[in-house]
Protein backbone atom coordinates (compact mmCIF):
# COMPACT_ATOMS: atom_id res chain seq x y z
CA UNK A 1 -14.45 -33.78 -158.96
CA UNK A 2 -11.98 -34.19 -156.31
CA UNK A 3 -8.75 -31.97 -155.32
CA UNK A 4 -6.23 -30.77 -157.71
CA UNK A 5 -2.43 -31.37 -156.82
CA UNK A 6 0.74 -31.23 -158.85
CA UNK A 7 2.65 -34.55 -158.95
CA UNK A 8 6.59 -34.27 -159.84
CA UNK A 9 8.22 -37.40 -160.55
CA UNK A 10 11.19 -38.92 -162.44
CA UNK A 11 15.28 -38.34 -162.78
CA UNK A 12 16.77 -35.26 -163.08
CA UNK A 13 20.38 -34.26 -162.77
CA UNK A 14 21.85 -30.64 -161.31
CA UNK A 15 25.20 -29.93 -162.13
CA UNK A 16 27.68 -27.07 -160.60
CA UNK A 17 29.58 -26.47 -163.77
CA UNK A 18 31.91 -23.97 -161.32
CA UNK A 19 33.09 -27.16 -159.34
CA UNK A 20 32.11 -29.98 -161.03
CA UNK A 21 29.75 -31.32 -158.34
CA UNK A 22 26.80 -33.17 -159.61
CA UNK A 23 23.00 -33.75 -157.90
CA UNK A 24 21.10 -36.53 -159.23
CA UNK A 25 17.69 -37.48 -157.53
CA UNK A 26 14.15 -38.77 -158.04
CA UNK A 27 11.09 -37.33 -157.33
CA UNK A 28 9.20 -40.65 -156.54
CA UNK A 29 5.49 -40.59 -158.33
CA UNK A 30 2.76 -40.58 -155.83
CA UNK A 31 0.82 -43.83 -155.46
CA UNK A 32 -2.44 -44.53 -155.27
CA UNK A 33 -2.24 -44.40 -151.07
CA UNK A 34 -0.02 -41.82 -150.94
CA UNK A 35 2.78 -43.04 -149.18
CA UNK A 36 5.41 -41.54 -151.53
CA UNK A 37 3.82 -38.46 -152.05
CA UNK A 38 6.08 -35.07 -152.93
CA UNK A 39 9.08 -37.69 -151.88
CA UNK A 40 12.74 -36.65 -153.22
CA UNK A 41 15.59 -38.95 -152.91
CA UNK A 42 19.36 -38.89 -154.30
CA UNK A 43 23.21 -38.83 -154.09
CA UNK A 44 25.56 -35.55 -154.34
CA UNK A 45 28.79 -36.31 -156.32
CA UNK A 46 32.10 -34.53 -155.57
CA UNK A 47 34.31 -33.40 -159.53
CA UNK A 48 35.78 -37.16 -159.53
CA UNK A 49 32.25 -38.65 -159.22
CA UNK A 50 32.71 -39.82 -155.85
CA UNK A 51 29.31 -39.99 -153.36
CA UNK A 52 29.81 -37.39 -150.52
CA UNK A 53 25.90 -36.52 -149.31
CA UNK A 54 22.90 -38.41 -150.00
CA UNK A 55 19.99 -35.95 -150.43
CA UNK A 56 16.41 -36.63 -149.26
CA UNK A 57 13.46 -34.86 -148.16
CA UNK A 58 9.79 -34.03 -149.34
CA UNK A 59 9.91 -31.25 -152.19
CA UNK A 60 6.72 -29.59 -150.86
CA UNK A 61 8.51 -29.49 -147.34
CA UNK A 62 11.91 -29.54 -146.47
CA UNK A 63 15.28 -31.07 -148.17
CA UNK A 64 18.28 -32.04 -146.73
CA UNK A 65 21.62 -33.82 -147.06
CA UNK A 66 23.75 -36.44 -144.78
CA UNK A 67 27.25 -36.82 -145.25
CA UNK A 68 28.02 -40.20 -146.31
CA UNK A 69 30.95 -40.93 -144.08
CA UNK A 70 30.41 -38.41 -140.91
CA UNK A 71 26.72 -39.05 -141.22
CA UNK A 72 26.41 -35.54 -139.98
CA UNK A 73 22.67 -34.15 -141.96
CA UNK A 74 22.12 -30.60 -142.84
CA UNK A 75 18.61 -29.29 -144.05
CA UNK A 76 19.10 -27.28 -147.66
CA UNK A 77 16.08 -25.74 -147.69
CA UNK A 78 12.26 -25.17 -146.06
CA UNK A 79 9.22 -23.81 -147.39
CA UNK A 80 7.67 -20.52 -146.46
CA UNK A 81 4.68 -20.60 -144.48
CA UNK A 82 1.46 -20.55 -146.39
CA UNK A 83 -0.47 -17.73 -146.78
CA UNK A 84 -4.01 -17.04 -145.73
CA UNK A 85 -5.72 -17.68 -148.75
CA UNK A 86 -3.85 -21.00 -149.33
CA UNK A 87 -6.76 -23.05 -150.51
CA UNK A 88 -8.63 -20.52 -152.50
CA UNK A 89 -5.57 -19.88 -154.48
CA UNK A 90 -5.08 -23.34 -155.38
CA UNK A 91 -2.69 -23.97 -153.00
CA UNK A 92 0.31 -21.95 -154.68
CA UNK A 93 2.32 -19.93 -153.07
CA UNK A 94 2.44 -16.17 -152.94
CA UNK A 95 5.56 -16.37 -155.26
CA UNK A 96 3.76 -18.30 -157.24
CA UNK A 97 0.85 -16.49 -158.16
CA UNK A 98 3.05 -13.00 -158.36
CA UNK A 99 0.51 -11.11 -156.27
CA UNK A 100 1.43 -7.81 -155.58
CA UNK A 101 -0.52 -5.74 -152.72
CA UNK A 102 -1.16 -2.25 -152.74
CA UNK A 103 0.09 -0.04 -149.20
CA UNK A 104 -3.74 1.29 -148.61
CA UNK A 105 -1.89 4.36 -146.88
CA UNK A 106 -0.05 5.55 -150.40
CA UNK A 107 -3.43 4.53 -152.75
């Protein structure tokens, strides 16, 4: 039947209402050769709407931002490593799937 993978795709827009600063990005849909796949690109706005970082990465991997005039990059965020029953859980993530294990030394 084939493999089952989540595909995120389309606009969305975060907003700090603290500071006024505004995310907007697209989660490019993944093609039919999987170039684009889990692909995340976008612009950070500073309160006056002006672009300060653009924002890039792969949502399933890492994302990061580059400032727009200093081109200096900065990586946001990275994904845990995988546990070992990855691929028999679907490939979600322990966080995901709320597991809970039991301390055989207090059961």
């Amino acid at each position: 039947m084939g493999e089952l993978y989540l595909d995120l795709f389309g606009t969305q827009k975060a907003i700090n209402h603290k500071t006024g600063e505004v995310c907007e990005y697209t989660c490019i849909q993944w093609g039919w050769n999987g170039r684009d796949a889990f692909k995340v690109e976008g612009v950070i706005k500073d309160a006056e709407g002006k672009d300060v970082y653009d924002f890039y990465g792969k949502w399933n991997e890492a994302l990061f931002i580059r400032h727009k005039e200093t081109k200096e990059e900065k990586e946001l965020w990275r994904m845990s490593p995988r546990h070992e029953l990855w691929t028999h859980t679907y490939c979600l993530s322990l966080f995901g799937l709320q597991l809970n294990y039991i301390d055989e030394e207090i059961a």
